[in-house]
C-alpha atoms as a PDB file:
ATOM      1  CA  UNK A   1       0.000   0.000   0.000  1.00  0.00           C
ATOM      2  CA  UNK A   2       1.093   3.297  -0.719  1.00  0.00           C
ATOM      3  CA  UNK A   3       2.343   5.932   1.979  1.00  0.00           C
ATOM      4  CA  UNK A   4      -0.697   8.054   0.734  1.00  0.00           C
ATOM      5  CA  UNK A   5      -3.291   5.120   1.439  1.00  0.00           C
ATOM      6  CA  UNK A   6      -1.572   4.690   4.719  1.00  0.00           C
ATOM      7  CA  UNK A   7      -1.920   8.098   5.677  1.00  0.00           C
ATOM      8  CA  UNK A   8      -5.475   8.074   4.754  1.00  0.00           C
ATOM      9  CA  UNK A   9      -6.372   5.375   6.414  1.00  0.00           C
ATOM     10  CA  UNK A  10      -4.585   6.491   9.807  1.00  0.00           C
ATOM     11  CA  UNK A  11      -6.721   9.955   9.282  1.00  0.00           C
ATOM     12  CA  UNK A  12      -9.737   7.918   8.983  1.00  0.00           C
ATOM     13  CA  UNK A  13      -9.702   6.504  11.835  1.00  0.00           C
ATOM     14  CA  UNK A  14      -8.809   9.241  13.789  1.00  0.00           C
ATOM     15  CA  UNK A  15     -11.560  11.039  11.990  1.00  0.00           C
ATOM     16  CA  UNK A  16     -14.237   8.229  13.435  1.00  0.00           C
ATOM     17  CA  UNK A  17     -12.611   8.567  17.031  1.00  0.00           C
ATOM     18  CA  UNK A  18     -13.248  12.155  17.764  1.00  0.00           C
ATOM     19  CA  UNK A  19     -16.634  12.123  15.887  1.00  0.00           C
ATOM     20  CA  UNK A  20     -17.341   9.273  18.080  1.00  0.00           C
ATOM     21  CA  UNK A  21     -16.232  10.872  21.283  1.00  0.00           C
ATOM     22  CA  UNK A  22     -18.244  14.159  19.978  1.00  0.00           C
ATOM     23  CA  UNK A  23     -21.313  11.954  20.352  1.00  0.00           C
ATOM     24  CA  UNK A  24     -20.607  10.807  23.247  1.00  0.00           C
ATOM     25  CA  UNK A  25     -20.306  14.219  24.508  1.00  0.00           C
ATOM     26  CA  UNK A  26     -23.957  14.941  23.041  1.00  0.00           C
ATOM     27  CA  UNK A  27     -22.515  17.377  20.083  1.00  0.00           C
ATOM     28  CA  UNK A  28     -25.349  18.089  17.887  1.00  0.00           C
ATOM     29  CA  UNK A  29     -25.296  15.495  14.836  1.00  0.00           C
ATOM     30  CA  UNK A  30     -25.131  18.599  12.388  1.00  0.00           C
ATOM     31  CA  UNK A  31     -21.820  20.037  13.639  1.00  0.00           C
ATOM     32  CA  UNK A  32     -20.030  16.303  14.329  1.00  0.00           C
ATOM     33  CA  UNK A  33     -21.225  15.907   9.867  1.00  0.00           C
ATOM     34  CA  UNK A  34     -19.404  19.158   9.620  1.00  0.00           C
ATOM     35  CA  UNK A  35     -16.966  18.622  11.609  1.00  0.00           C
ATOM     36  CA  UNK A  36     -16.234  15.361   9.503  1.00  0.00           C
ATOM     37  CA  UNK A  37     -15.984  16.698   6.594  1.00  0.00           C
ATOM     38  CA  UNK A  38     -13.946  19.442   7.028  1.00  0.00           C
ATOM     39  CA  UNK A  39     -11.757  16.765   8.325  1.00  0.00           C
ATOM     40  CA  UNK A  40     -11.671  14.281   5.371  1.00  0.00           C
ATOM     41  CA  UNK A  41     -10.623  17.281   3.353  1.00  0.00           C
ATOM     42  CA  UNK A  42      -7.652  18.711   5.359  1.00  0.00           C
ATOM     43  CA  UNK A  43      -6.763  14.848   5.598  1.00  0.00           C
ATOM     44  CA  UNK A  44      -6.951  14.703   1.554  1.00  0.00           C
ATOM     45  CA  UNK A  45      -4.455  18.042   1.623  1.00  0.00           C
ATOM     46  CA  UNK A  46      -2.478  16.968   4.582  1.00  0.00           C
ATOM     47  CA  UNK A  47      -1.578  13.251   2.860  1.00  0.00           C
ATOM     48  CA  UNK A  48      -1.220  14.819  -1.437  1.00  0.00           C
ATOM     49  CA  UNK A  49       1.328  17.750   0.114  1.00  0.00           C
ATOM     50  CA  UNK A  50       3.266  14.928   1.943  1.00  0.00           C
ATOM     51  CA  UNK A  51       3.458  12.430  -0.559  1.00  0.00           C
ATOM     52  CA  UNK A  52       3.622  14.124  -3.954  1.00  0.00           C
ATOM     53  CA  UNK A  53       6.842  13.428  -5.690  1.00  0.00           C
ATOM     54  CA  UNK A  54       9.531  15.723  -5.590  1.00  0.00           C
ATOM     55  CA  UNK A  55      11.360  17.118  -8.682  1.00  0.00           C
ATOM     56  CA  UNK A  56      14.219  16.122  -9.560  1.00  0.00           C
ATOM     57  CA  UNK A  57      17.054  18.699  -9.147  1.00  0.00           C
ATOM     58  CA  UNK A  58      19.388  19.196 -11.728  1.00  0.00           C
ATOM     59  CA  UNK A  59      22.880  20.400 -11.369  1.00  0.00           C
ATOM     60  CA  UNK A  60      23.691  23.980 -11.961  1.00  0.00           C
ATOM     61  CA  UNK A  61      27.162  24.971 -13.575  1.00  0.00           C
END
């Protein structure tokens, strides 16, 4: 599996952890949806910035 699926998967979980603990703490079911989501996408940013490839350098004379 890929670092990127890795990291996505790691995120995910995480992300289902604190929206579970937010129920548990009675949030209201609109803001732990929101709260999800805006999540998922700094999870999407957080993993493509990480593992994009790097270019290659190329010597300067």
């Amino acid at each position: 599996m890929s670092s990127f699926g890795t990291f996505l998967i790691g995120f995910i979980v995480l992300i289902v952890g604190l929206a579970v603990a937010a129920y548990l703490l009675h949030a209201p079911t609109t803001w732990i949806g929101v709260g999800v989501i805006v999540l998922i996408g700094i999870g999407i940013i957080m993993a493509t910035t990480r593992t994009k490839s790097r270019d290659p350098q190329t010597p300067t004379e």
